[in-house]
Protein backbone atom coordinates (compact mmCIF):
# COMPACT_ATOMS: atom_id res chain seq x y z
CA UNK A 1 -19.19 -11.49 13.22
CA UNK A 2 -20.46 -7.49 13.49
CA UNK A 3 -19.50 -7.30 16.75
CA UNK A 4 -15.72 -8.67 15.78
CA UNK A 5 -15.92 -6.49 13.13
CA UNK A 6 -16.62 -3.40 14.95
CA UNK A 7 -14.56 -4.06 17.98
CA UNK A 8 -11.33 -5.11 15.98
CA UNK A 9 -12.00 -1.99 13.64
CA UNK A 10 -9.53 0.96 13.72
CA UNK A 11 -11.48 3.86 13.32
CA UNK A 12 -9.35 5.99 10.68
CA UNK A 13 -6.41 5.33 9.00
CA UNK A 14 -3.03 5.57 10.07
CA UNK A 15 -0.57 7.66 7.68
CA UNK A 16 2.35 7.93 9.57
CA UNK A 17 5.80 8.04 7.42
CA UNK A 18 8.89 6.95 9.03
CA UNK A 19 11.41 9.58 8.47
CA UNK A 20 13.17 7.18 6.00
CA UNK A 21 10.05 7.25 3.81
CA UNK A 22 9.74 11.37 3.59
CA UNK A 23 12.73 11.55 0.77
CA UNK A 24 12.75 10.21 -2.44
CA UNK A 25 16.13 7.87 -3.35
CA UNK A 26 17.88 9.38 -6.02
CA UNK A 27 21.14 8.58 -7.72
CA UNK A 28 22.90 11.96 -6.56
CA UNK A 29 20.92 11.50 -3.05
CA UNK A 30 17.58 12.16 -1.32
CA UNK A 31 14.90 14.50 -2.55
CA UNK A 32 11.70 15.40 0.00
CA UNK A 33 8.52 14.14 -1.11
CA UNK A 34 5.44 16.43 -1.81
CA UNK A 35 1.94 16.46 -0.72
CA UNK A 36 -1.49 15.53 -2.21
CA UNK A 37 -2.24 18.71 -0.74
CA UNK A 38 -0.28 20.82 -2.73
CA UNK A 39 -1.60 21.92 -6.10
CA UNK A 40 -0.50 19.83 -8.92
CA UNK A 41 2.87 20.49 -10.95
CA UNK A 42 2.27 17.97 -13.38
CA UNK A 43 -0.25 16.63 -16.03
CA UNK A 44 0.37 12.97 -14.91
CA UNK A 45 1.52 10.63 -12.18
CA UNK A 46 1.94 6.76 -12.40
CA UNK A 47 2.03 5.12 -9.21
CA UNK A 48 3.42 1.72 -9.24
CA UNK A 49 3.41 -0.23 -6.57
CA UNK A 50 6.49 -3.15 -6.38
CA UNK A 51 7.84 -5.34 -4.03
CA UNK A 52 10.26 -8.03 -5.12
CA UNK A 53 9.96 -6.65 -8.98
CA UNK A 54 13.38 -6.77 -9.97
CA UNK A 55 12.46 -9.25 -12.64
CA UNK A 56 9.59 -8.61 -13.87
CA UNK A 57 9.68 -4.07 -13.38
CA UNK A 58 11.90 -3.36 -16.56
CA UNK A 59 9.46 -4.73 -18.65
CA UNK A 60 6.65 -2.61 -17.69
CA UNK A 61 9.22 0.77 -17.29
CA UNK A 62 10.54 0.43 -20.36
CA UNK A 63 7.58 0.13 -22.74
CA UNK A 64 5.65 3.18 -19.77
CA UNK A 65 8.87 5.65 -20.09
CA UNK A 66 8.92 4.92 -23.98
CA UNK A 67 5.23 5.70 -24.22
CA UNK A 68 5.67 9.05 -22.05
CA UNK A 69 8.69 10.31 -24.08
CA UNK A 70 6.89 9.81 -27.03
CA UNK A 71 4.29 11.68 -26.21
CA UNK A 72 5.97 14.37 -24.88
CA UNK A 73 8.09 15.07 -27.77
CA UNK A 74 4.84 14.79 -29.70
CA UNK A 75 3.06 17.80 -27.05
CA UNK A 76 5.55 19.57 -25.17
CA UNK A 77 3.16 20.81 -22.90
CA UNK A 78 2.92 17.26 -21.50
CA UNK A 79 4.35 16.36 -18.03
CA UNK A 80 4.71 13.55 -16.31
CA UNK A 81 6.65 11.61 -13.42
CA UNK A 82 6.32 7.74 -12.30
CA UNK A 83 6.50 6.95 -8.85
CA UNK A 84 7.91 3.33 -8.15
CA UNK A 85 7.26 2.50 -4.87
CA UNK A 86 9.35 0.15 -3.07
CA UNK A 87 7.26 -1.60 -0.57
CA UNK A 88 9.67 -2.99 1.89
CA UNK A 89 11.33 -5.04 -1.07
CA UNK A 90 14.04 -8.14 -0.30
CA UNK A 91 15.57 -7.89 -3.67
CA UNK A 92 17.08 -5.56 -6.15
CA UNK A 93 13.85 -3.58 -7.18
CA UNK A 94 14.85 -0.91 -5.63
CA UNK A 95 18.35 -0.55 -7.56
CA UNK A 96 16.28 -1.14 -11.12
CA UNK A 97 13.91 1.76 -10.33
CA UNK A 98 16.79 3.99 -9.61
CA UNK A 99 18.66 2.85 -12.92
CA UNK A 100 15.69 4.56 -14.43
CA UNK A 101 15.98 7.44 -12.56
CA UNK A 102 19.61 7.92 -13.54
CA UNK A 103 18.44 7.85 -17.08
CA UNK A 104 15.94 10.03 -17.38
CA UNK A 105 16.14 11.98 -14.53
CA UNK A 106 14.80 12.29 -10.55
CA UNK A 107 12.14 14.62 -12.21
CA UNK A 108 10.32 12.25 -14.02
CA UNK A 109 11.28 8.54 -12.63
CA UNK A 110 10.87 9.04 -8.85
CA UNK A 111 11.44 6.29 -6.12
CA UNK A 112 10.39 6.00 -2.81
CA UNK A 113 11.48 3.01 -0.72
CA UNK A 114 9.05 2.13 2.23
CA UNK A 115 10.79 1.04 5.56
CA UNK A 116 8.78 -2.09 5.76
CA UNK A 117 6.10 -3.39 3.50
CA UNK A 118 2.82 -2.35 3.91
CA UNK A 119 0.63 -4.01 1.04
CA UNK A 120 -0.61 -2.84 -2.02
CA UNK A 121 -2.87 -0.15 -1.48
CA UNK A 122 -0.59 0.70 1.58
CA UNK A 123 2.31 1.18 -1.33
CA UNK A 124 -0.16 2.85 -3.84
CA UNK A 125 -1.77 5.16 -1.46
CA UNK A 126 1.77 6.79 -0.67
CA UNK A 127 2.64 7.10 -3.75
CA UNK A 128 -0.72 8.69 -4.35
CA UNK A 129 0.33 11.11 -1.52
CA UNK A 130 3.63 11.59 -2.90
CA UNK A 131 2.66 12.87 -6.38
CA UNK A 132 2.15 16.14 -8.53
CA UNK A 133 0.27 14.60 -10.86
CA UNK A 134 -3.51 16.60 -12.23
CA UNK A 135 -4.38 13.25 -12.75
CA UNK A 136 -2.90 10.49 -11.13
CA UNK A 137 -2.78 6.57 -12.96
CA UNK A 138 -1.94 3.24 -10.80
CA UNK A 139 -0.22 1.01 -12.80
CA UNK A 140 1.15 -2.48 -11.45
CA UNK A 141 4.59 -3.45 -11.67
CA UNK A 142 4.08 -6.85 -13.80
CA UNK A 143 2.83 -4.74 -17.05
CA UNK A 144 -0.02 -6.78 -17.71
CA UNK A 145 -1.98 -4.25 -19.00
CA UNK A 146 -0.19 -2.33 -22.01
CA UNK A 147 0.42 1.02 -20.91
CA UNK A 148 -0.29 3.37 -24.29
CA UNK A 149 -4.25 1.77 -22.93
CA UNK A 150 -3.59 4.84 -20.95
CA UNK A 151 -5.28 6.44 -23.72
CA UNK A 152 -8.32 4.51 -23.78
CA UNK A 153 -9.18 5.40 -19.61
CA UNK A 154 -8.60 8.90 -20.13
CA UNK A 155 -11.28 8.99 -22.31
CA UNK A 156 -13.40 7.29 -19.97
CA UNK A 157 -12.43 10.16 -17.71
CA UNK A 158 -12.94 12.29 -20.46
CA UNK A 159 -16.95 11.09 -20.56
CA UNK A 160 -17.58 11.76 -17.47
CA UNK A 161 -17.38 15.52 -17.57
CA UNK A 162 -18.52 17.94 -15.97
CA UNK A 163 -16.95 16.09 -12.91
CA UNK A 164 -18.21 17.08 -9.90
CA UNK A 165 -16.01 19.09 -7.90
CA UNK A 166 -13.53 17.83 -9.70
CA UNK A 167 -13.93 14.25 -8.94
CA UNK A 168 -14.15 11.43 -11.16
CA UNK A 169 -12.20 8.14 -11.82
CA UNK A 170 -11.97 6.04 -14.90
CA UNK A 171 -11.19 2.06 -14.29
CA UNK A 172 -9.54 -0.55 -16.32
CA UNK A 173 -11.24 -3.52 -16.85
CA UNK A 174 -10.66 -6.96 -17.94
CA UNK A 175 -14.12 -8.33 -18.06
CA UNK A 176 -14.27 -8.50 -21.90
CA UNK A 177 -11.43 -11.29 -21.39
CA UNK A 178 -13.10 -13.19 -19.19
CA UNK A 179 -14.68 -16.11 -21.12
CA UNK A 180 -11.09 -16.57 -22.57
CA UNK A 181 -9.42 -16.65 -19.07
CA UNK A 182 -11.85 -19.62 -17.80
CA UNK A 183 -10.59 -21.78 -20.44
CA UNK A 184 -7.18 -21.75 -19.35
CA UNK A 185 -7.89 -21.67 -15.74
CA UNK A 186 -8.54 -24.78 -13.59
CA UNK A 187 -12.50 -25.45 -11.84
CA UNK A 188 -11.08 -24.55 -8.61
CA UNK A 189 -9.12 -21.02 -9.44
CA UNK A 190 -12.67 -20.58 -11.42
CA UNK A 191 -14.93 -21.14 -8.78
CA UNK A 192 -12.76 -18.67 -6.45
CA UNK A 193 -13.11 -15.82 -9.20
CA UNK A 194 -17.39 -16.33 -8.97
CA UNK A 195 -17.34 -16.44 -5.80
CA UNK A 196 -15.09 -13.49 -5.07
CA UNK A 197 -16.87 -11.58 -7.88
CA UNK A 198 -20.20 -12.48 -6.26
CA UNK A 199 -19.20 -11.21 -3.11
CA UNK A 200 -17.58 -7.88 -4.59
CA UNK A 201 -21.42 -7.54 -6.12
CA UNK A 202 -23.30 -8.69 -2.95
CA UNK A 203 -21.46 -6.72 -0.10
CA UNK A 204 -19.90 -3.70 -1.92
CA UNK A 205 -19.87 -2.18 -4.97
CA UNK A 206 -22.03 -3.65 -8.21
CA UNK A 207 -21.57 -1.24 -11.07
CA UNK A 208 -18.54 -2.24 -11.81
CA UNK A 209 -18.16 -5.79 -13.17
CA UNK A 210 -14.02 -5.74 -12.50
CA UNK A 211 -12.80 -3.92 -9.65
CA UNK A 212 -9.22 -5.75 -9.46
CA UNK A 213 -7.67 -4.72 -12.41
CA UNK A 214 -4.80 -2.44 -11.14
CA UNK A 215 -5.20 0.48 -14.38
CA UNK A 216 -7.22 3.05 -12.73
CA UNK A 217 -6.76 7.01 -13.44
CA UNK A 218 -7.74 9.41 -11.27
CA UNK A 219 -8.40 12.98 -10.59
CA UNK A 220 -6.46 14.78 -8.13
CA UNK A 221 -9.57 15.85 -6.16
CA UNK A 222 -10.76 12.35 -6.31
CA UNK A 223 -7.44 10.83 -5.23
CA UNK A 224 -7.42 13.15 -2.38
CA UNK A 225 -10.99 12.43 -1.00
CA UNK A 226 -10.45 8.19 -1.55
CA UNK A 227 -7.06 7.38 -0.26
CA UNK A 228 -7.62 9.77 3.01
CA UNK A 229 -10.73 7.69 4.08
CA UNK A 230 -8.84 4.30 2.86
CA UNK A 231 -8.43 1.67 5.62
CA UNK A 232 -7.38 -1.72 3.79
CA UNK A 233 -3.91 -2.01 2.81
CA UNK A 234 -3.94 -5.45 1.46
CA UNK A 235 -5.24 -6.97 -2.09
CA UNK A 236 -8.90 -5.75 -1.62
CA UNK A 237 -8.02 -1.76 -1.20
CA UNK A 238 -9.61 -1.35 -4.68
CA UNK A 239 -12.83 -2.82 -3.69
CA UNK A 240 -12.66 -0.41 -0.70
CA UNK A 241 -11.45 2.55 -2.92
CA UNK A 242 -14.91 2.31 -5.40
CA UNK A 243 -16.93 1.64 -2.30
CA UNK A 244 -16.11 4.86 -0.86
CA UNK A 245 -15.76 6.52 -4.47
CA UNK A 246 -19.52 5.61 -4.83
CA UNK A 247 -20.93 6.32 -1.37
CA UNK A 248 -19.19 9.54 -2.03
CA UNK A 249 -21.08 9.76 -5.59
CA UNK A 250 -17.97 10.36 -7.52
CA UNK A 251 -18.24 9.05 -10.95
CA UNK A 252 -16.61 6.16 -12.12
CA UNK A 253 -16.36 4.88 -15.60
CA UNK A 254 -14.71 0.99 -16.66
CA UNK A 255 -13.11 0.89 -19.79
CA UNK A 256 -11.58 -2.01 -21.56
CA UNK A 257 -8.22 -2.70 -21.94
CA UNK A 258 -5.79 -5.09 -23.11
CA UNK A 259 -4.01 -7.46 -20.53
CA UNK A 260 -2.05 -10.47 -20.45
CA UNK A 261 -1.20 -12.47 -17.66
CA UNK A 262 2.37 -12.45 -16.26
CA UNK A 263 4.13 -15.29 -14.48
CA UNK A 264 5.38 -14.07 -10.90
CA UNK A 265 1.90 -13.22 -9.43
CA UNK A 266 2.06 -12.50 -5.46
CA UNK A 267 -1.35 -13.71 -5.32
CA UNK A 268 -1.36 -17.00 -3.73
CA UNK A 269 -4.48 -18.42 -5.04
CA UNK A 270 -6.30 -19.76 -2.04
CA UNK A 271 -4.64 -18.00 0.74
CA UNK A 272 -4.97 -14.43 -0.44
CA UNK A 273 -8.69 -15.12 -1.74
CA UNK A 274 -9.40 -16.11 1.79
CA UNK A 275 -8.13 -12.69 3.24
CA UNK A 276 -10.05 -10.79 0.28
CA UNK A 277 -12.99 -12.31 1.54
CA UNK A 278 -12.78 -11.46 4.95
CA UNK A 279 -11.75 -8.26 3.84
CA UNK A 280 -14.70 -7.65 1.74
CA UNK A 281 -17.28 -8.71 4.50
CA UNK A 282 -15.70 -6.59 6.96
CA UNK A 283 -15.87 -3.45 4.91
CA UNK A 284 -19.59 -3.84 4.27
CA UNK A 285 -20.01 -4.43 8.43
CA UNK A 286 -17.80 -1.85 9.32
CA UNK A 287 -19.29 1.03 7.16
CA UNK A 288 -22.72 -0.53 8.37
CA UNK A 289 -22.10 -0.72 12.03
CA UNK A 290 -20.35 2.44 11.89
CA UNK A 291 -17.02 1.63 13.09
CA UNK A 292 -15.83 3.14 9.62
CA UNK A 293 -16.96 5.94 8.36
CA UNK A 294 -16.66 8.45 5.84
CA UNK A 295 -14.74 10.70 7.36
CA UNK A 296 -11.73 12.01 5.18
CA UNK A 297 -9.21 13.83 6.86
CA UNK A 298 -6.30 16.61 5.19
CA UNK A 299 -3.16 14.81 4.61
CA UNK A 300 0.23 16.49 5.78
């Protein structure tokens, strides 16, 4: 198995754009998108990943955009934009994100349809490199976790200061919730949680007790230095995000936050555990054998 690993390993990340995906859709036309590299022009970004959201996306935008306006008009001095990502949808998600737009401007609501979809953390890390944001917050699509929680993980970034060169990352969690979850859940979707959580703790990263919660806030710095060493695209690219975020010694701080669970998952319960799994034991061999290695490059 660590000679698969290594020999099927690609040795950094590939972050090609197709031409499509260097402009932003807007409702008057196409905008070009910025860089990580850049210095940031404003206080927040919200990345949020979607493919085939058209349902369940104007639930989440609506109560996010509410939240930001309010708080805005509360502290001018408060920026923000959200990112929608459009990861290769088949549906109308697209065409909901840029209703949004229209309303409240290309400025703040920003979309950027990918040519073909890429995964999760494939969507999320180019939005990541698409942003201005100081600080930069994923946020999933569904809007299981209530957004004005925002609050409660930038104080968790807050606590971590002085952050070291500017790095640190403060992580939702849902591990206060789970005794409540268990009840509702059947024995089998149960025993795949232990045993996924088990091997989250065994082969990669065990300070923090829930890794897959999709609220995590960012520094710019730390954004940067993460998603430019990031190889999985797929479900476990947060497991692979606080493994290098720790081997890097960049703090991290979980933080507890509402959530409720949302009909229209993408997970497919055995099936996409399976490919976690693998995913998980091949990070651990790769980084060990040294097929990976933390080697972050600049993004252009």
């Amino acid at each position: 198995i660590c000679a698969i690993a290594h020999v099927t390993a690609v040795k950094m990340p590939a972050f090609q754009r197709h031409q499509e995906e260097k402009l932003f859709v807007t409702a008057a036309g196409k905008e070009p998108v910025p860089s990580i590299c850049d210095p940031a022009a404003r206080e927040l970004s919200v990345v949020v990943p979607s493919y085939n959201e058209e349902d369940r996306l104007p639930l989440m935008m609506d109560e996010a955009l509410d939240y930001l306006e309010k708080r805005q008009k509360q502290d001018p001095s408060f920026t923000y934009e959200v990112i929608v990502v459009d990861d290769g949808s088949k549906d109308q998600t697209k065409e909901v994100a840029l209703k949004y737009s229209k309303k409240y401007g290309s400025d703040k609501v920003r979309v950027l349809p990918l040519v073909k979809n890429r995964g999760k953390g494939g969507a999320v890390r180019m939005g990541v490199f698409s942003s201005r944001g100081e600080k930069i917050l994923m946020a999933d699509a569904d809007g299981a976790t209530k957004f004005p929680d925002i609050e409660k993980v930038e104080e968790g970034l807050k606590s971590l200061q002085p952050w070291p060169n500017g790095m640190a990352i403060s992580c939702g969690s849902r591990a206060h919730l789970e005794k409540d979850s268990i009840a509702k859940r059947s024995y089998f979707r149960t025993l795949l949680m232990y045993g996924f959580h088990f091997l989250v703790w065994f082969l990669c990263v065990k300070e923090i007790r829930d890794t897959q919660c999709g609220f995590k806030l960012l520094t710019r710095k730390a954004a940067e230095k993460t998603f430019t060493a990031l190889h999985i695209e797929r479900w476990a690219f947060d497991v692979e995000l606080l493994y290098i975020a720790q081997r890097l010694k960049i703090p991290i701080a979980e933080v507890a936050v509402n959530w409720t669970e949302i009909e229209g998952s993408k997970l497919v319960p055995f099936w996409s555990w399976l490919q976690m799994g693998r995913d998980l034991l091949f990070i651990r061999l790769r980084y060990m054998t040294g097929a990976w290695k933390l080697e972050t490059r600049k993004y252009n």
